[in-house]
Protein backbone atom coordinates (compact mmCIF):
# COMPACT_ATOMS: atom_id res chain seq x y z
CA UNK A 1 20.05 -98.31 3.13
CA UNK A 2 22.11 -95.30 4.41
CA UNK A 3 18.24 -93.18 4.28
CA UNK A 4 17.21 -96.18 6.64
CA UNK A 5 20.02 -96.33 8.76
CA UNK A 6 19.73 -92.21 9.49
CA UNK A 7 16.01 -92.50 10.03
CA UNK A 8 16.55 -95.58 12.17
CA UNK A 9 19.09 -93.19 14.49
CA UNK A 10 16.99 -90.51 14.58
CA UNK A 11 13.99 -92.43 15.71
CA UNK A 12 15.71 -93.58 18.75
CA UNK A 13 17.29 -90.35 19.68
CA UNK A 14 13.93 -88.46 19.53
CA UNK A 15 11.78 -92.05 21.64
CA UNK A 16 14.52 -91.56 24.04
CA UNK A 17 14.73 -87.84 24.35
CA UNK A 18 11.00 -87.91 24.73
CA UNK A 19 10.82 -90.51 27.28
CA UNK A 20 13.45 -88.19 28.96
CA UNK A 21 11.81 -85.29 29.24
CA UNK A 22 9.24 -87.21 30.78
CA UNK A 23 10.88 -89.50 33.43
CA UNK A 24 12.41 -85.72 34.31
CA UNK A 25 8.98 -84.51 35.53
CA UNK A 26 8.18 -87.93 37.23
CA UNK A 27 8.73 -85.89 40.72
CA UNK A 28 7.14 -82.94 39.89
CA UNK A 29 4.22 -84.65 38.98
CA UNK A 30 3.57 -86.30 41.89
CA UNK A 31 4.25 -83.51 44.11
CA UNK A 32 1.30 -81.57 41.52
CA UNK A 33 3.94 -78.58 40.69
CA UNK A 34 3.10 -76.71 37.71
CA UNK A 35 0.20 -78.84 36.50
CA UNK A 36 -0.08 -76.89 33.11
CA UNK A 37 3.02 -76.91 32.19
CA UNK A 38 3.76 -80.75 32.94
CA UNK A 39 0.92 -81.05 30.73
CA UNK A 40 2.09 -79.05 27.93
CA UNK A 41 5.31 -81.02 28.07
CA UNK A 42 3.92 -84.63 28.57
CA UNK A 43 1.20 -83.73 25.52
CA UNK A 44 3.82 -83.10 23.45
CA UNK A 45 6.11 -85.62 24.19
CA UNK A 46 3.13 -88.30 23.97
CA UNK A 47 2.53 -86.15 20.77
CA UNK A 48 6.10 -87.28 18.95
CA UNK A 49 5.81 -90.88 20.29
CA UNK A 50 2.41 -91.10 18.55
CA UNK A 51 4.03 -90.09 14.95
CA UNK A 52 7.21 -92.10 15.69
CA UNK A 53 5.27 -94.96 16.47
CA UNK A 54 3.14 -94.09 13.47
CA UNK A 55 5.68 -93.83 11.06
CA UNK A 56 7.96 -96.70 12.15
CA UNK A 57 4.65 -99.37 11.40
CA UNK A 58 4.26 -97.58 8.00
CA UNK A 59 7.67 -98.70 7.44
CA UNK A 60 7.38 -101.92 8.86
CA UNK A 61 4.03 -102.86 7.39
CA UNK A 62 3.55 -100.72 4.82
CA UNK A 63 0.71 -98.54 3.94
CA UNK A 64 -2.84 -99.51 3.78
CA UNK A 65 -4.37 -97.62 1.09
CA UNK A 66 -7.53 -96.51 -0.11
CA UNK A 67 -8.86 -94.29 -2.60
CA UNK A 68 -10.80 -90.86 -1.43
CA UNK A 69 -11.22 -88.16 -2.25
CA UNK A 70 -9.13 -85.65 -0.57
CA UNK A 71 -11.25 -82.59 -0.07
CA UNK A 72 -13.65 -84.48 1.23
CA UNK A 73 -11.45 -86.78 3.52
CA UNK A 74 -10.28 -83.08 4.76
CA UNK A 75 -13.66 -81.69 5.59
CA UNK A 76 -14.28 -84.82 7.25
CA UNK A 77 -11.86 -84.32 9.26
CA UNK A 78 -11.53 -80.54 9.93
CA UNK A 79 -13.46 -80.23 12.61
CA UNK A 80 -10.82 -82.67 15.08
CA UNK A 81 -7.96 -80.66 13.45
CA UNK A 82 -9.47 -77.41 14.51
CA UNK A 83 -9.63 -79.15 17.90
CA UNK A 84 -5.45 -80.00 17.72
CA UNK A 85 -5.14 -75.90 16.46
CA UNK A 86 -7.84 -73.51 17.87
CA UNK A 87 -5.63 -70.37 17.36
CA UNK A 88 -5.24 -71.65 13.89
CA UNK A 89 -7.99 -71.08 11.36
CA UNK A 90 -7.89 -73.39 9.13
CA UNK A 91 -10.03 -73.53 5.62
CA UNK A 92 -10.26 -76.20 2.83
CA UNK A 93 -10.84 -74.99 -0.78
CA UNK A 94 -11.70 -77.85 -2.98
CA UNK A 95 -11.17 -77.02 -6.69
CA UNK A 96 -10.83 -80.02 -8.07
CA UNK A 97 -12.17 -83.78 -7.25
CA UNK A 98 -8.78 -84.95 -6.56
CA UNK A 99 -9.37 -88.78 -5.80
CA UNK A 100 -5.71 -90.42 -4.48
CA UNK A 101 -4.79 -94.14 -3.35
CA UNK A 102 -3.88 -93.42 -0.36
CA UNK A 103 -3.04 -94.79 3.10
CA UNK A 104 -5.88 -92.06 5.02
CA UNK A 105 -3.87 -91.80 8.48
CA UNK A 106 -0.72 -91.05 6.86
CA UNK A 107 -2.32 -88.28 5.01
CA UNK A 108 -3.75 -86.98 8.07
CA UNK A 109 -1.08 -86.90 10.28
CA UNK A 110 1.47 -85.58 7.22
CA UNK A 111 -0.82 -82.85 7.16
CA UNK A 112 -1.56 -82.33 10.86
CA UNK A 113 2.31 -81.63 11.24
CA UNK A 114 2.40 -79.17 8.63
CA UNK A 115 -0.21 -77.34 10.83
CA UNK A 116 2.09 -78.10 13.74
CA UNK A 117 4.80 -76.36 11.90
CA UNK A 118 2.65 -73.24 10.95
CA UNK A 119 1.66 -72.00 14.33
CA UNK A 120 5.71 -72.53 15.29
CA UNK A 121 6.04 -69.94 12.55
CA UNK A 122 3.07 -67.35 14.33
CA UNK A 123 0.61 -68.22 11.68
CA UNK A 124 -2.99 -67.61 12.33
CA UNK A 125 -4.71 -68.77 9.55
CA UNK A 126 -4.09 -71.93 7.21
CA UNK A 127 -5.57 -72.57 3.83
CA UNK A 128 -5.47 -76.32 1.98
CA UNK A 129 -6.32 -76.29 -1.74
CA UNK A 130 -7.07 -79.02 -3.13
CA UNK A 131 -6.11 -79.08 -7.24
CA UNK A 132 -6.01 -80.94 -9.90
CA UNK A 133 -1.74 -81.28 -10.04
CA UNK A 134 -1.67 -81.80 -6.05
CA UNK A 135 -2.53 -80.29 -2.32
CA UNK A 136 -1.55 -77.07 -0.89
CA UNK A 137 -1.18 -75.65 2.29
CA UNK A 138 -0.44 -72.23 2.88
CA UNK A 139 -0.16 -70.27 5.88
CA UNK A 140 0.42 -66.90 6.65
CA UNK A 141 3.02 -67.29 9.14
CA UNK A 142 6.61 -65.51 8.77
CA UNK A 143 7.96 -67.78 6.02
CA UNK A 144 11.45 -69.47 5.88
CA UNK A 145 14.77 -67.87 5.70
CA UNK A 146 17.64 -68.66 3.06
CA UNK A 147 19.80 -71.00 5.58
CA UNK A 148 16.09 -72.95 7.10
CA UNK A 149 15.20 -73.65 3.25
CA UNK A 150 18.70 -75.13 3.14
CA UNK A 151 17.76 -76.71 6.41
CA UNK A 152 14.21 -78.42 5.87
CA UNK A 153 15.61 -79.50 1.71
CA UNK A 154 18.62 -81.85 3.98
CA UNK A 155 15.47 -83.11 6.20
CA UNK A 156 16.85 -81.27 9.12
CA UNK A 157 14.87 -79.63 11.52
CA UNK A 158 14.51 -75.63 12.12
CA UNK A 159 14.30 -75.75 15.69
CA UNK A 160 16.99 -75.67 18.21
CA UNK A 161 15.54 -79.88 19.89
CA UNK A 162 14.70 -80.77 16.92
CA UNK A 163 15.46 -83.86 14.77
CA UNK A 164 13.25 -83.39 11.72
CA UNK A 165 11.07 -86.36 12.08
CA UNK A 166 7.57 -84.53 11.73
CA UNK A 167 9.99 -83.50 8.22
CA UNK A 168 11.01 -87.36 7.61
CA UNK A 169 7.62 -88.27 8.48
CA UNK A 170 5.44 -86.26 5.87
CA UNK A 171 8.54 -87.09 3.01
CA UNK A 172 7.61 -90.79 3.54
CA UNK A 173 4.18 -90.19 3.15
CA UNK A 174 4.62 -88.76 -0.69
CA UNK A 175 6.79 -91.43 -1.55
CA UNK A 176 5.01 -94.01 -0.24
CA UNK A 177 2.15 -92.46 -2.16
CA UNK A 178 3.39 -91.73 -5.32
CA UNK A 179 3.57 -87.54 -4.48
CA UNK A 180 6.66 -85.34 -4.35
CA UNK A 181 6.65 -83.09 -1.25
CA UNK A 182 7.78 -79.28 -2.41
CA UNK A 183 8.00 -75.91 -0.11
CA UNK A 184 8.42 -72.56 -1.10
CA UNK A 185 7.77 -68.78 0.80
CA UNK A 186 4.83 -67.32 -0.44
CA UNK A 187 5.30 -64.75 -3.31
CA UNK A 188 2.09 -61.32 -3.40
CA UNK A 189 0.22 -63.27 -5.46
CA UNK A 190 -0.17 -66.02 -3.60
CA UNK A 191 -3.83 -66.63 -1.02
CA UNK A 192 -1.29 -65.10 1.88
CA UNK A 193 1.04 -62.30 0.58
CA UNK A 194 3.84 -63.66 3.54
CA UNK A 195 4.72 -67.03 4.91
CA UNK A 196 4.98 -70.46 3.88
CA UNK A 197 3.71 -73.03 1.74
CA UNK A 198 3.82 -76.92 1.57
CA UNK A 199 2.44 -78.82 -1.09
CA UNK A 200 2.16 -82.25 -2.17
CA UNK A 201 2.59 -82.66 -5.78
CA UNK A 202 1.34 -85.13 -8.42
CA UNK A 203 4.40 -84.02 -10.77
CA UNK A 204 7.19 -86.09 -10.31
């Protein structure tokens, strides 16, 4: 109850400081000032009401699942995320069949704020393996330090206006799913010698 009642809060503060931000540009808007950078702000405001709105019917309603296979759902669906990240270059390596029950748009947009959260950290390239104890995604951004490991394991955000929702948000996707959501900086051996990697495990 108290994980529902913080989420709950945090919602509304982030719907209303979105809706802010954009009843703040109302004026400049219609006077045409700045057009790309009202855009930039409006797309990402519109951006964070889309996964609020997003996660709140998941709670509400409750996933609709599926089974599919993941690498394949991925592919499917890599060339629209490539679209969302073009400085990102992003690569699926399938070496298992993983098949989950899972709700597909959940997946998607857990997964599409991980990206989110890789070019924050200056990453230009992004690889999701797919294996047989759970999903990966590593990037080869400039990792996490001691106090924003601390940070992201109390579900708070990293940035300065930031709530940790796109955090909240891809933690209620693996337990809603049956999957345990785990993060750790990359170590040499890993695909990318720096940065950061999320993954979605099957280990509980």
């Amino acid at each position: 109850m108290n994980d529902d009642r913080e989420l709950a809060k945090q919602l509304a503060h982030d719907v209303l400081n979105a809706l802010s931000v954009l009843l703040a540009k109302q004026e400049a808007i219609l006077k045409h000032e700045n057009l790309k950078d009202i855009y930039d702000i409006a797309h990402s405001s519109i951006e964070r009401i889309q996964n609020l709105a997003s996660l709140c019917k998941s709670k509400i309603e409750g996933p609709i699942k599926s089974s599919f296979n993941i690498g394949e759902l991925l592919k499917k669906s890599l060339q629209d995320i490539q679209k969302d990240f073009p400085k990102l270059k992003v690569q699926i390596i399938n070496n298992f069949d993983l098949i989950l029950n899972i709700d597909a748009s959940e997946f998607l947009n857990a997964s599409l704020n991980i990206l989110k959260n890789a070019t924050e950290s200056e990453a230009t390239e992004l690889s999701i393996l797919v294996e047989k104890k759970g999903i990966y995604f590593y990037d080869n951004g400039t990792g996490m330090t001691h106090e924003n490991l601390t940070r992201i394991r109390n579900f708070k955000s990293t940035k300065k206006d930031g709530h940790g929702i796109g955090l909240l948000s891809i933690a209620h996707f693996c337990r809603s799913n049956g999957l345990v959501m785990k993060f750790k900086n990359n170590k040499p051996n890993d695909i990318y010698s720096k940065g950061f990697c999320v993954y979605f495990s099957l280990d509980q």
